[in-house]
N, C-alpha and C. Protein backbone atom coordinates (compact mmCIF):
# COMPACT_ATOMS: atom_id res chain seq x y z
N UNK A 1 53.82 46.44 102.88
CA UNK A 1 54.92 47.29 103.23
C UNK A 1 55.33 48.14 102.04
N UNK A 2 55.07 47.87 100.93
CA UNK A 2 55.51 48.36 99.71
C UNK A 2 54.74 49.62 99.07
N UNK A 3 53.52 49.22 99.92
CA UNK A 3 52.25 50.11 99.55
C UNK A 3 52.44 51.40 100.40
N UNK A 4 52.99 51.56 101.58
CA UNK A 4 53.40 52.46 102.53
C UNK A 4 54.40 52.94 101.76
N UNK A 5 55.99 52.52 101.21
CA UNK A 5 56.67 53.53 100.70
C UNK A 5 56.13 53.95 99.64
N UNK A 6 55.42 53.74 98.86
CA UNK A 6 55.05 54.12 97.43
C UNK A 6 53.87 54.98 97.89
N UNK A 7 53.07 55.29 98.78
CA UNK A 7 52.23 55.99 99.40
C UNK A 7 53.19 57.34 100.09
N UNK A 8 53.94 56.94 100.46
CA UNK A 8 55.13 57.99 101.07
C UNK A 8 55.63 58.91 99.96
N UNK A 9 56.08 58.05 98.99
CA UNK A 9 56.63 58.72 98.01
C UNK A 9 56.02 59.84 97.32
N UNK A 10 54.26 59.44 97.45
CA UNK A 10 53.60 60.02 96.52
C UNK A 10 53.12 61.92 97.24
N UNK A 11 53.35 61.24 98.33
CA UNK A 11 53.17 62.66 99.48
C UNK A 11 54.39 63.47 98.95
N UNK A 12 55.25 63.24 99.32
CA UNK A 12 56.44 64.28 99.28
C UNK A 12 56.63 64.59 97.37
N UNK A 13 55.96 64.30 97.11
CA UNK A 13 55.89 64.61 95.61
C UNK A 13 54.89 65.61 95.20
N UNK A 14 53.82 65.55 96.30
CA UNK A 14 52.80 66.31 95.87
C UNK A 14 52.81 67.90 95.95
N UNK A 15 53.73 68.24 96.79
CA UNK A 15 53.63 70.02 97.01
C UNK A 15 55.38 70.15 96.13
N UNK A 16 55.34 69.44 95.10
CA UNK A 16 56.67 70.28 94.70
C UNK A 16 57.28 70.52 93.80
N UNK A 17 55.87 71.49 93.42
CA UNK A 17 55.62 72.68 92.62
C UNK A 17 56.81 73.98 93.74
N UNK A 18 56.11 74.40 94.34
CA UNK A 18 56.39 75.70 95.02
C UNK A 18 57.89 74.80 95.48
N UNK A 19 58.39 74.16 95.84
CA UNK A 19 59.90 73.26 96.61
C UNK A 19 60.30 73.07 95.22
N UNK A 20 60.29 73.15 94.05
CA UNK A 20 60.83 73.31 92.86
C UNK A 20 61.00 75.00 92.27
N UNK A 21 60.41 75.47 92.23
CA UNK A 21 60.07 77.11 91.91
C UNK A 21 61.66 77.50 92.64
N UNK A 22 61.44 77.79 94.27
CA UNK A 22 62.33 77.91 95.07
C UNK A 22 63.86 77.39 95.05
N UNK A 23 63.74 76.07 94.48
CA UNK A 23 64.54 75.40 94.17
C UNK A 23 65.71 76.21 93.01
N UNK A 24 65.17 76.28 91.67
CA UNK A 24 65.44 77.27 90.93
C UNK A 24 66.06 78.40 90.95
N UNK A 25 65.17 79.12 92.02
CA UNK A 25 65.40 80.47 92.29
C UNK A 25 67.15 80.94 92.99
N UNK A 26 67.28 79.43 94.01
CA UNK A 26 68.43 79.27 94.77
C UNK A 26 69.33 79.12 93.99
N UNK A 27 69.56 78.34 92.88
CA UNK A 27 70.37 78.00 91.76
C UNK A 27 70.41 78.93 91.17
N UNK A 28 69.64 79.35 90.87
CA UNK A 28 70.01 80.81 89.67
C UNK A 28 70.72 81.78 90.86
N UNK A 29 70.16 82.09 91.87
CA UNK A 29 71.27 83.07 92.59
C UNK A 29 72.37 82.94 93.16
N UNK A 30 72.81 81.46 93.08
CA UNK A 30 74.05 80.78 93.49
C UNK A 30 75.29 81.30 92.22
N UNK A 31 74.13 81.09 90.87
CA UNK A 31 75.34 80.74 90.04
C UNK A 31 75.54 82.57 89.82
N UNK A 32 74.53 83.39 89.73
CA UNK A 32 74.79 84.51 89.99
C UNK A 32 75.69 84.96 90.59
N UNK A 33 75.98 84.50 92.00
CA UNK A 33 76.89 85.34 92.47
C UNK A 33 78.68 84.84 92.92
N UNK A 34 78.19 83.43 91.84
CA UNK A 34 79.30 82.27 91.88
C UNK A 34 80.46 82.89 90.28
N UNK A 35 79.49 83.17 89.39
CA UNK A 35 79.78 82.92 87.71
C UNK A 35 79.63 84.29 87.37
N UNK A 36 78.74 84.75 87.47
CA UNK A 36 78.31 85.90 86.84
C UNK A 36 79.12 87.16 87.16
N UNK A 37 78.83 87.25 88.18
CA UNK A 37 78.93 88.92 88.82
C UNK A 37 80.54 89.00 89.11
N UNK A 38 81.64 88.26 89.48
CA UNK A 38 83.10 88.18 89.60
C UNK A 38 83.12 88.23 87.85
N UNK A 39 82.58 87.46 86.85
CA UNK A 39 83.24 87.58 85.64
C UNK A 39 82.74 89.07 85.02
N UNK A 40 81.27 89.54 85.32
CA UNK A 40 81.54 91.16 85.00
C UNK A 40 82.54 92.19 86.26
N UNK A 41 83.05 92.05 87.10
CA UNK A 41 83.67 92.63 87.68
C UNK A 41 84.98 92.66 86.89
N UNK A 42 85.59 91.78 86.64
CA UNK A 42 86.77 91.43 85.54
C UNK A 42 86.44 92.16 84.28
N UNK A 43 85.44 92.22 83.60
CA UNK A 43 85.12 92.42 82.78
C UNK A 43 85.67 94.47 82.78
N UNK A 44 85.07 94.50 84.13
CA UNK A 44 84.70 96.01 83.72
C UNK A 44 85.99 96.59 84.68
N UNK A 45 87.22 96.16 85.00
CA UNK A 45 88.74 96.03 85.67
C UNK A 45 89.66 95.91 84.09
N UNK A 46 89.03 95.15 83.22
CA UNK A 46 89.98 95.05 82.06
C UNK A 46 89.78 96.20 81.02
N UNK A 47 88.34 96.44 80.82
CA UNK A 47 88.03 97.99 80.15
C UNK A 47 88.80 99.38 80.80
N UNK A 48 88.59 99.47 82.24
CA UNK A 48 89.54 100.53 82.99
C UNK A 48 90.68 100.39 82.27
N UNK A 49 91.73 99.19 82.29
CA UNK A 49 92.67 99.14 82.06
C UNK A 49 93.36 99.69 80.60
N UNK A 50 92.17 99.39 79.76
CA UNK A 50 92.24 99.42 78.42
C UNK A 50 92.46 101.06 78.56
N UNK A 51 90.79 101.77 78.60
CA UNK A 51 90.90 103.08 78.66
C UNK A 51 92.36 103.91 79.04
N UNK A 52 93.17 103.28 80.47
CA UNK A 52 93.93 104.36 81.06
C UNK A 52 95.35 104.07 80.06
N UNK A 53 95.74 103.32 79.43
CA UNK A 53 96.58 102.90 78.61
C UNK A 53 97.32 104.27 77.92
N UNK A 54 98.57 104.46 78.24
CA UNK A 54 99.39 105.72 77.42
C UNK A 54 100.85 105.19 77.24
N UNK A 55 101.42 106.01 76.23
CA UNK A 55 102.97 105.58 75.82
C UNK A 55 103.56 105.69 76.51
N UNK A 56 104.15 104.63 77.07
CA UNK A 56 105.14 104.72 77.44
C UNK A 56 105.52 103.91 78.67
N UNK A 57 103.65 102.97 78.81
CA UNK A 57 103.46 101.48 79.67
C UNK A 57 104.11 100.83 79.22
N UNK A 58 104.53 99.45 79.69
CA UNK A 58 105.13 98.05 79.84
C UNK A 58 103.83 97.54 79.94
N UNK A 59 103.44 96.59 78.77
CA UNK A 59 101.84 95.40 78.64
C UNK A 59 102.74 94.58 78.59
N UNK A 60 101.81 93.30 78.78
CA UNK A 60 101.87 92.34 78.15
C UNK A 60 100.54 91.57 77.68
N UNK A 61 100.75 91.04 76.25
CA UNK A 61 99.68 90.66 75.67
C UNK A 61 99.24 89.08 75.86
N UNK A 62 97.85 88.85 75.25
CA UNK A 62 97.37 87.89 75.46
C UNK A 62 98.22 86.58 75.20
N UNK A 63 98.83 87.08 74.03
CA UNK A 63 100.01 86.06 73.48
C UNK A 63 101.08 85.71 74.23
N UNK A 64 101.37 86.40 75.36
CA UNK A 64 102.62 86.19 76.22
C UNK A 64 103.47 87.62 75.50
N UNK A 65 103.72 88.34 74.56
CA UNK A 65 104.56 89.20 74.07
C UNK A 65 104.41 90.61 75.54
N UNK A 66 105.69 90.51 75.41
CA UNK A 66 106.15 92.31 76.21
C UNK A 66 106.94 92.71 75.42
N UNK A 67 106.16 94.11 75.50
CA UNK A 67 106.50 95.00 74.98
C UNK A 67 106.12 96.61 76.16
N UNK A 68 106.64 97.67 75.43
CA UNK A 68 106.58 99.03 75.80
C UNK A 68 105.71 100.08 74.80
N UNK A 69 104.55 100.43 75.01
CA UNK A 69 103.61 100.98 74.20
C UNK A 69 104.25 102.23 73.86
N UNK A 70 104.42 102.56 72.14
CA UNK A 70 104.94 103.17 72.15
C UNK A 70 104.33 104.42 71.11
N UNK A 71 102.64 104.02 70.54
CA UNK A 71 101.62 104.51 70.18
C UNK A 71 100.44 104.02 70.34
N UNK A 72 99.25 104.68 70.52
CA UNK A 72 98.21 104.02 71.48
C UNK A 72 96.92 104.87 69.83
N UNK A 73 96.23 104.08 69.36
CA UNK A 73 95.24 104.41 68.99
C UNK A 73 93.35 104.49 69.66
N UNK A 74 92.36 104.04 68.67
CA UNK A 74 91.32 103.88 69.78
C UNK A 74 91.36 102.06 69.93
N UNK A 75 91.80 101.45 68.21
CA UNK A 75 91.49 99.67 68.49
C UNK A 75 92.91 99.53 68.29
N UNK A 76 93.94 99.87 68.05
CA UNK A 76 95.31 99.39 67.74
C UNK A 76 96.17 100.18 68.84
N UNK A 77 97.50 99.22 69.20
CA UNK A 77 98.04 99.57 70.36
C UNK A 77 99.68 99.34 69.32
N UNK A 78 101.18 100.45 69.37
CA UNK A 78 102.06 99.96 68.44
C UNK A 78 102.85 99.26 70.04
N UNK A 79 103.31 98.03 69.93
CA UNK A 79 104.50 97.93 70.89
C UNK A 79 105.63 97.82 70.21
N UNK A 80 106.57 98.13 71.38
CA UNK A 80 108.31 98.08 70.86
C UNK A 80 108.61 97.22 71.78
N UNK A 81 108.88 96.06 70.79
CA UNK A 81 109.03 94.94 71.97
C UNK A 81 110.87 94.88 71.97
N UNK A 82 111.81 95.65 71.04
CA UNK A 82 113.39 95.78 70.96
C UNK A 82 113.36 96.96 70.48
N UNK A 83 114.88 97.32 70.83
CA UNK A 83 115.24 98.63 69.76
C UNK A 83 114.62 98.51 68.65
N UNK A 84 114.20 99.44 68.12
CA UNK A 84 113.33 99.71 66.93
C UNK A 84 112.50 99.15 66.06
N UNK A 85 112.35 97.75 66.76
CA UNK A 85 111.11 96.57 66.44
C UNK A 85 109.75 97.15 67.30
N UNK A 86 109.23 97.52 66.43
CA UNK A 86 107.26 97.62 66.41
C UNK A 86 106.88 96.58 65.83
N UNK A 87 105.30 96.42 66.97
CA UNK A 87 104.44 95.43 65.77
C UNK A 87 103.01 96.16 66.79
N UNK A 88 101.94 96.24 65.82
CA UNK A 88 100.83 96.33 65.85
C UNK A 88 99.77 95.11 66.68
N UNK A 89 99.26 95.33 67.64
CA UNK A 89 98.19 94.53 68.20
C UNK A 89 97.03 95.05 68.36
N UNK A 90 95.83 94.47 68.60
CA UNK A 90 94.89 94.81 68.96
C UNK A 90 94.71 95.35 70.38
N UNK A 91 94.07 96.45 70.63
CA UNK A 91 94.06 97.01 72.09
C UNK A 91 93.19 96.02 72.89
N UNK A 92 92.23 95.17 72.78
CA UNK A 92 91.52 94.08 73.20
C UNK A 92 92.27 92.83 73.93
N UNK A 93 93.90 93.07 72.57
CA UNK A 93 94.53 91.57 73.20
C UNK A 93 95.35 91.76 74.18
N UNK A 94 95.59 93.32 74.86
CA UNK A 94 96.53 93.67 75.97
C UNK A 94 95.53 92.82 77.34
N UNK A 95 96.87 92.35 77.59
CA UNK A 95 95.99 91.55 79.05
C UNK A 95 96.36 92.26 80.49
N UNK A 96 97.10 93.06 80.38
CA UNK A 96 97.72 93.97 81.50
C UNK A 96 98.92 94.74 81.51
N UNK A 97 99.18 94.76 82.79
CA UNK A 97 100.69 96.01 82.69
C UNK A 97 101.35 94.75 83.33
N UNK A 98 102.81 95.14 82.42
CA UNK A 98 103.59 94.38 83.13
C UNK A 98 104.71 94.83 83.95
N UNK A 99 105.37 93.55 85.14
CA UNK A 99 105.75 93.72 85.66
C UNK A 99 107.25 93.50 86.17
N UNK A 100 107.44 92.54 84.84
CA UNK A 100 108.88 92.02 84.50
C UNK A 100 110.39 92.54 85.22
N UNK A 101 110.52 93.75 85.04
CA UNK A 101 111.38 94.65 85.64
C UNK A 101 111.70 94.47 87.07
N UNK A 102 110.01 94.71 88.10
CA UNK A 102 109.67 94.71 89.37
C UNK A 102 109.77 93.57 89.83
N UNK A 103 109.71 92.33 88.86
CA UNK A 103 109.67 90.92 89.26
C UNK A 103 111.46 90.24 89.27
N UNK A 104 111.86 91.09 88.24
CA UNK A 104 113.42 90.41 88.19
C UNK A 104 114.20 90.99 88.74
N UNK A 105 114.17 92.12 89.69
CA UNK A 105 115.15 92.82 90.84
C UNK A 105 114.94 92.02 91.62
N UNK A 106 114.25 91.72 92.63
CA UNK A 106 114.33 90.99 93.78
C UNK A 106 114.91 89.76 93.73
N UNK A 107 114.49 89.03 92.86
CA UNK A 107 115.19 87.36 92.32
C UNK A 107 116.54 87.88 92.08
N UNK A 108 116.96 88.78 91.95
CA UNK A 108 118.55 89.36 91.11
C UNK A 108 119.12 89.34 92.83
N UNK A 109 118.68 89.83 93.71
CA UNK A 109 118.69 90.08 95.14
C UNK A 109 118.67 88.65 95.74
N UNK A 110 118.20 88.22 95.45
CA UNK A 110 117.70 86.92 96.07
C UNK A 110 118.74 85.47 95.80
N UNK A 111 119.10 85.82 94.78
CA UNK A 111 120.45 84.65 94.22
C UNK A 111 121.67 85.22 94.83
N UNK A 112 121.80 86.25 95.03
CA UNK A 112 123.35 86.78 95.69
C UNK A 112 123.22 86.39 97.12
N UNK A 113 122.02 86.36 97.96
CA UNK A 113 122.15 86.30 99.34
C UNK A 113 122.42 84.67 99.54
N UNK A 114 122.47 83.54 98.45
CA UNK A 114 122.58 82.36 98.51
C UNK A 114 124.42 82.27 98.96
């Protein structure tokens, strides 16, 4: 009886070359379109963002800091994050536009109707 599974085994072992190849092929295009292709889509959504960048946006940076851009170079971005407080960041570490303003009217709305 032992000789039958180990005879079994040896069959389904034998063609899989080509059931390995394939195998591969599925995995690599899984993770392709799992990993890859959404993280260059991001990729190339955060460059737009970078590019359209002018004085006088609301960012916020990688660090958590908001601020209001208030000079824009090609690698340095100045924010004014208070009256007349600047500080220099890297245009790389802007993570988006923010929305702070748009986010704290409604909640401002939203506690009075309580």
């Amino acid at each position: 009886m032992s000789h039958t599974f180990l005879f079994l085994a040896q069959l389904g072992g034998a063609g899989g070359g080509g059931t390995t190849l394939l195998f591969l092929v599925a995995l690599f295009a899984i993770m392709y379109f799992v990993m890859i292709r959404p993280q260059q889509k991001q990729l190339k959504e955060h460059r737009a963002l970078l590019a359209a960048l002018k004085k006088g946006d609301d960012v916020v940076t990688q660090g958590g800091v908001l601020g209001k851009i208030h000079a824009v170079t090609d690698k340095i971005v100045t924010l004014e994050v208070a009256n007349g407080i600047r500080i220099r960041v890297l245009k790389n570490s802007i993570q988006g536009k923010s929305s702070v303003a748009e986010e704290a009217a409604p909640a401002a709305t939203g506690k009075e109707e309580k």
